[in-house]
C-alpha atoms as a PDB file:
ATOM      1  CA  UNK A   1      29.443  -2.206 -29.450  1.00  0.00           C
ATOM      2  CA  UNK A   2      27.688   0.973 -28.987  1.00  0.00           C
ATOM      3  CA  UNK A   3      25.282   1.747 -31.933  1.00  0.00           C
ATOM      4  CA  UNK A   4      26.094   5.448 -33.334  1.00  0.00           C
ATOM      5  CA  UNK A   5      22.256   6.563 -33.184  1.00  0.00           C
ATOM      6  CA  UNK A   6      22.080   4.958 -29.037  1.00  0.00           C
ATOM      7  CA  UNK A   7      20.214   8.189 -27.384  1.00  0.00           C
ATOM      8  CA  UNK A   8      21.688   8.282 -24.200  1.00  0.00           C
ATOM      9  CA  UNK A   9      18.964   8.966 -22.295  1.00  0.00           C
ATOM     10  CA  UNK A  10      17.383   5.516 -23.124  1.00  0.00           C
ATOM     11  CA  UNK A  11      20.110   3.755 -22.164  1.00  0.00           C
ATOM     12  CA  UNK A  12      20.316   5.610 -18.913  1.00  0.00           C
ATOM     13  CA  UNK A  13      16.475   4.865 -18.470  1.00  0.00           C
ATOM     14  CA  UNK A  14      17.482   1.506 -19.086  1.00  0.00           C
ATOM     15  CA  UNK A  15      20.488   1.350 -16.694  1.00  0.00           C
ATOM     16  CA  UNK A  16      18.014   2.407 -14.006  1.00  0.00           C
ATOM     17  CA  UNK A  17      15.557   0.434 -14.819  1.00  0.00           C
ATOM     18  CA  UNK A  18      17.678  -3.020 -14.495  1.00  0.00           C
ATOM     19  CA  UNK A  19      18.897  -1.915 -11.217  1.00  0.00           C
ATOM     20  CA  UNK A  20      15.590  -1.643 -10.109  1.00  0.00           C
ATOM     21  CA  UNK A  21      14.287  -4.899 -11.600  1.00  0.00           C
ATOM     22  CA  UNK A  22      16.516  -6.408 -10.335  1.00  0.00           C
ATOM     23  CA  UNK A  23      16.031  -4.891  -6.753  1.00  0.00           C
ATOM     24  CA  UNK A  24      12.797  -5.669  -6.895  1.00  0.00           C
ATOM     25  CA  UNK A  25      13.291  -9.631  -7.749  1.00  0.00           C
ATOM     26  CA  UNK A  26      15.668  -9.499  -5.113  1.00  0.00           C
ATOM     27  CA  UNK A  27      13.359  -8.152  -2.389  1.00  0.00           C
ATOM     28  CA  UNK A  28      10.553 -10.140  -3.114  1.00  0.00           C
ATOM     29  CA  UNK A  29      12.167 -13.049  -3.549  1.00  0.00           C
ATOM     30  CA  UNK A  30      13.619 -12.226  -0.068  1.00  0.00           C
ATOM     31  CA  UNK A  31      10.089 -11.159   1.072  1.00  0.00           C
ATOM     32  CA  UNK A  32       8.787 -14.211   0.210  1.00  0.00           C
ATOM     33  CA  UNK A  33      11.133 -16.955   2.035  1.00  0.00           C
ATOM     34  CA  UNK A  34      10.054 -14.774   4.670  1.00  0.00           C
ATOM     35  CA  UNK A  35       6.574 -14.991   5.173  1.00  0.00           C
ATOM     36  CA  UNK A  36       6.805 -19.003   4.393  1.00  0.00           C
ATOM     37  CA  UNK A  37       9.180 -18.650   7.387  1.00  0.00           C
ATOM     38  CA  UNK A  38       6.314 -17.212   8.998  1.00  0.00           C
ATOM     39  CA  UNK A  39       3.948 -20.019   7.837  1.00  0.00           C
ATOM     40  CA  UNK A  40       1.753 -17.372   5.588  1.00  0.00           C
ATOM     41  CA  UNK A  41       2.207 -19.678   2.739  1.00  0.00           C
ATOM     42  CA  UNK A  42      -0.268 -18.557   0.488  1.00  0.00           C
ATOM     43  CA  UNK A  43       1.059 -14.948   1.029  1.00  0.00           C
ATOM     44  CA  UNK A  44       4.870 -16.224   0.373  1.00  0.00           C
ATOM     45  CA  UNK A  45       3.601 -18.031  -3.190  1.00  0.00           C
ATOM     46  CA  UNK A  46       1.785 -14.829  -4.031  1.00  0.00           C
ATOM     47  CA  UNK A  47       5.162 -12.833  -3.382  1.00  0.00           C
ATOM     48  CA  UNK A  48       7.451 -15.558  -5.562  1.00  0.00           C
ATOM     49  CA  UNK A  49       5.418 -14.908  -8.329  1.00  0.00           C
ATOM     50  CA  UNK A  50       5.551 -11.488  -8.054  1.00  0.00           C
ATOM     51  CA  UNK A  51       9.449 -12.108  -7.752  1.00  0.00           C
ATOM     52  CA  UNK A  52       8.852 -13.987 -11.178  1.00  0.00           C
ATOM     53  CA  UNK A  53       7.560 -11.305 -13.043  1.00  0.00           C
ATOM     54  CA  UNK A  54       9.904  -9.026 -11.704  1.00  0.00           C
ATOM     55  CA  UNK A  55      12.652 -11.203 -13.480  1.00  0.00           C
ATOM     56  CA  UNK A  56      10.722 -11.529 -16.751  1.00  0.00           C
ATOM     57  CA  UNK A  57      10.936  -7.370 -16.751  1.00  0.00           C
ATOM     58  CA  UNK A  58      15.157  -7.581 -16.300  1.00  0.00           C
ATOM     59  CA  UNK A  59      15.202  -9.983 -19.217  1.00  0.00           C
ATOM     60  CA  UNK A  60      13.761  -7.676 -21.403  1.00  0.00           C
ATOM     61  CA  UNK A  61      15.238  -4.927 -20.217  1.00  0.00           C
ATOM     62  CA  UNK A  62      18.841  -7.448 -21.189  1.00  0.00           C
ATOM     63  CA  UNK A  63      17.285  -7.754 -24.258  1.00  0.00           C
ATOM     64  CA  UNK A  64      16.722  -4.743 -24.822  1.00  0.00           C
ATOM     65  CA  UNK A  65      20.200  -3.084 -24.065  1.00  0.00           C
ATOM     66  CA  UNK A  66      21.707  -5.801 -25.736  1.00  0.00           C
ATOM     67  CA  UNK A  67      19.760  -4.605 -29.105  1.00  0.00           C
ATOM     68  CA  UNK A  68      20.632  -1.475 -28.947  1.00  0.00           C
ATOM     69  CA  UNK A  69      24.365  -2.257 -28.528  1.00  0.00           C
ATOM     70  CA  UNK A  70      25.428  -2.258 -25.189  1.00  0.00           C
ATOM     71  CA  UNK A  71      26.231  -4.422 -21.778  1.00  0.00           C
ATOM     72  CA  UNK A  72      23.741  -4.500 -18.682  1.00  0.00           C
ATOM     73  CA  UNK A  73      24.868  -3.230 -16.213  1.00  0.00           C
ATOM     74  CA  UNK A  74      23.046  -2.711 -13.006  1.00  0.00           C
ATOM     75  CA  UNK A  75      25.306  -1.284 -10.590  1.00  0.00           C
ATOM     76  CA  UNK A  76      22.704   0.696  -8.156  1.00  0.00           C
ATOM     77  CA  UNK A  77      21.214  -2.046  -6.490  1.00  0.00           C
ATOM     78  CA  UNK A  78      19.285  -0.942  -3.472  1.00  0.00           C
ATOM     79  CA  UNK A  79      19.280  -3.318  -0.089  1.00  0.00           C
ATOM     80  CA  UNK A  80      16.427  -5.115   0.592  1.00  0.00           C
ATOM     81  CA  UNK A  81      13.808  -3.493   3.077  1.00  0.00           C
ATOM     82  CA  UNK A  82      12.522  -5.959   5.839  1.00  0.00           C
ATOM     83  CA  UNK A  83       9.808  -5.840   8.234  1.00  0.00           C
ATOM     84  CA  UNK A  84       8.161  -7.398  11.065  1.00  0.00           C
ATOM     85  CA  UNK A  85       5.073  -7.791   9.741  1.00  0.00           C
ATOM     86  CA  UNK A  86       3.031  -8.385   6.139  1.00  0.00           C
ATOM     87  CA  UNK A  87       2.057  -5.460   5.862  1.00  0.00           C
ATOM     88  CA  UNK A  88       5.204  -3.797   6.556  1.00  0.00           C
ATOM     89  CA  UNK A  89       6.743  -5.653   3.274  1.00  0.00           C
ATOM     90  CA  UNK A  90       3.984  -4.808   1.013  1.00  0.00           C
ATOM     91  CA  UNK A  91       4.527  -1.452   2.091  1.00  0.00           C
ATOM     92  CA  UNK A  92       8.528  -2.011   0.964  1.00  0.00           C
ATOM     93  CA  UNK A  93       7.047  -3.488  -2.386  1.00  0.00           C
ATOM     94  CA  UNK A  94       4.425  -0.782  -3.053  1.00  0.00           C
ATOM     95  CA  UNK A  95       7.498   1.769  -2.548  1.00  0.00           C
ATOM     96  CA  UNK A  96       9.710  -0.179  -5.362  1.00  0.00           C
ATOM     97  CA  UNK A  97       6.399  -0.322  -7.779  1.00  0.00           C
ATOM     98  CA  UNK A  98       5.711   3.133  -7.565  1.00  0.00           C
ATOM     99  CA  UNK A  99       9.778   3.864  -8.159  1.00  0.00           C
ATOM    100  CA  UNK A 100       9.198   1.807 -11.188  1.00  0.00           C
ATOM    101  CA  UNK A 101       6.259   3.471 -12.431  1.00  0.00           C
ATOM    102  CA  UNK A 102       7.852   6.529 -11.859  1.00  0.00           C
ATOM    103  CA  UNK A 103      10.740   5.785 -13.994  1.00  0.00           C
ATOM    104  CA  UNK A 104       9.388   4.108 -17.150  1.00  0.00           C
ATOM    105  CA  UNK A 105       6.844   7.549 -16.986  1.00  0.00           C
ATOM    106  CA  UNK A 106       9.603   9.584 -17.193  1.00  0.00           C
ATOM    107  CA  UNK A 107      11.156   7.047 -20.162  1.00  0.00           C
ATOM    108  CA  UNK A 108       8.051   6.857 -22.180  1.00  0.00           C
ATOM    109  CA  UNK A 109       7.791  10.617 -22.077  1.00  0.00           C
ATOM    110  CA  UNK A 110      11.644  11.188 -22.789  1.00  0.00           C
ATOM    111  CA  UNK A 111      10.967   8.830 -25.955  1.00  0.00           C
ATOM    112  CA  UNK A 112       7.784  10.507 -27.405  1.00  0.00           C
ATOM    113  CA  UNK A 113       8.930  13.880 -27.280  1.00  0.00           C
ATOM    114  CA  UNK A 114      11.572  12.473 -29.493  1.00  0.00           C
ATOM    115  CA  UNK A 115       9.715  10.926 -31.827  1.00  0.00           C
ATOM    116  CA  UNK A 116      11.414   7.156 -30.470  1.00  0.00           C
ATOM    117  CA  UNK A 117       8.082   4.939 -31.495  1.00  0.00           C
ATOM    118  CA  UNK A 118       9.627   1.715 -30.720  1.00  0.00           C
ATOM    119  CA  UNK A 119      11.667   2.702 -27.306  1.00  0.00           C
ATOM    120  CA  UNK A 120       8.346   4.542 -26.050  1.00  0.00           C
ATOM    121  CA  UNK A 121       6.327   1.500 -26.954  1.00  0.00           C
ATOM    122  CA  UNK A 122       8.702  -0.878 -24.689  1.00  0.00           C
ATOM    123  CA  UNK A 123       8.511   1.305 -21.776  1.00  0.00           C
ATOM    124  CA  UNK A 124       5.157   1.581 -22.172  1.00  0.00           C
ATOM    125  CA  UNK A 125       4.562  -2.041 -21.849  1.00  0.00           C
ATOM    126  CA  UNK A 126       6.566  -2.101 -18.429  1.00  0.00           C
ATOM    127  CA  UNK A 127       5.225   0.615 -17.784  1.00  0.00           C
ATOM    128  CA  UNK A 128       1.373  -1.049 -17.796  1.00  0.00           C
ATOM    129  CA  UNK A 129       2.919  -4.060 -16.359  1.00  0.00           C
ATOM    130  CA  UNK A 130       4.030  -2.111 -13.014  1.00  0.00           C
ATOM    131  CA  UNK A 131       0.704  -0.046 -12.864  1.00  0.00           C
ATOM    132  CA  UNK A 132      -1.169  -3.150 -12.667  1.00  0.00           C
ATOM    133  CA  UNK A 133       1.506  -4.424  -9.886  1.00  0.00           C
ATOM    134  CA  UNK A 134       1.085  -1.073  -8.154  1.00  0.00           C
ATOM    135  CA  UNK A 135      -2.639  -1.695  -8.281  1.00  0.00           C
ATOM    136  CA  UNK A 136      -2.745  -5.216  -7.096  1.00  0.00           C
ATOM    137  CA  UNK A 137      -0.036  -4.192  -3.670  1.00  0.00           C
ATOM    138  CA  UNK A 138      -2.730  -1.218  -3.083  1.00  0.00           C
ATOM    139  CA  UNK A 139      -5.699  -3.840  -2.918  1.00  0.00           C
ATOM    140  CA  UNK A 140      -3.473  -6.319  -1.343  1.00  0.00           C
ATOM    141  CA  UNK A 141      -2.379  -3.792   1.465  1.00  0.00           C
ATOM    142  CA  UNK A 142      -6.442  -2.768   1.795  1.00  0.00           C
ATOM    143  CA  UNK A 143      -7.529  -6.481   2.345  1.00  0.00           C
ATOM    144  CA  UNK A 144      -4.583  -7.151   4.945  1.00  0.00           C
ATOM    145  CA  UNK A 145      -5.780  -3.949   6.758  1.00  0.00           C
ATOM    146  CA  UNK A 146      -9.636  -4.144   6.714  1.00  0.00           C
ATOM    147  CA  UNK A 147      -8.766  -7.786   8.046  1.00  0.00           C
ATOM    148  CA  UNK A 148      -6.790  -6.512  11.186  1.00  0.00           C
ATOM    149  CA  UNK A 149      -8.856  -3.742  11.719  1.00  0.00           C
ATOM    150  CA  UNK A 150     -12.020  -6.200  11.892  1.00  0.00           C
ATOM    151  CA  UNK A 151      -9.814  -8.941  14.120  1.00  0.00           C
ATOM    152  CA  UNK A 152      -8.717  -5.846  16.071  1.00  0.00           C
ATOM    153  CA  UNK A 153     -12.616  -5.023  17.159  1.00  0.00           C
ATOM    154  CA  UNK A 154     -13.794  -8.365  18.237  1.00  0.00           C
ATOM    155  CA  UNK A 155     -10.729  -8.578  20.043  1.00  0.00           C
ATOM    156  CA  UNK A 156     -11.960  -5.936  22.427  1.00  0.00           C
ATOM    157  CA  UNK A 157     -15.186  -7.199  22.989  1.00  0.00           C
END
């Protein structure tokens, strides 16, 4: 089922790339009955969505490797990293974003220097997509600290 013109290297970037989608819906779904367990529930919605949108990314990336001929497969499934605290988990999450970013960098590069328009342009678009997710942890992580660091000096008065 393998198209003849499949570069390699795109499928690779998309093996890896489901794995870690996947990983990522995984751990913040995971993340997020969590924190409800902890009774943050507005912090346990915010992490379903993000669990959400980390599923919308492995169904294109299905869609994707099923146009261009072959199976998904993600086989490299990395465990889920808990914590005892909030901020601990963004921490986990801003680890997985920044894996991500990393990645579909190194795909949209891979696909301009050869001259693959419509490959670069999908990577690209998850590649904007976890930026902005990167982005939004950072701030997240900022707030949750500047709040514990305030709550941490009127406790010692």
């Amino acid at each position: 089922m393998l198209y003849a013109n499949a570069d390699q290297w795109v499928l690779g970037y998309l093996g890896r790339a489901l794995s870690l989608e996947m990983t990522a819906v995984q751990q913040y779904a995971t993340h997020a009955k969590l924190v409800s367990a902890w009774g943050l529930t507005e912090d346990a919605s915010k992490l379903h969505e993000e669990s959400l949108e980390e599923m919308g990314h492995v169904e294109r990336v299905i869609s994707r490797m099923l146009a261009l001929g072959v199976a998904p497969n993600a086989s490299m499934l990395r465990p889920v990293k808990l914590g005892t605290s909030l901020s601990e988990l963004l921490y986990a999450g801003a680890e997985l974003e920044k894996d991500l970013v990393e990645l579909y960098s190194q795909a949209v590069h891979h696909c301009a220097s050869n001259g693959d328009h419509d490959n670069r342009k999908f990577f690209e678009g998850l590649l904007i997509e976890e930026q902005e997710h990167d982005v939004a942890l950072t701030a997240w992580i900022k707030r949750l600290e500047t709040t514990e660091s305030a709550q941490a000096s009127r406790a010692t008065f």
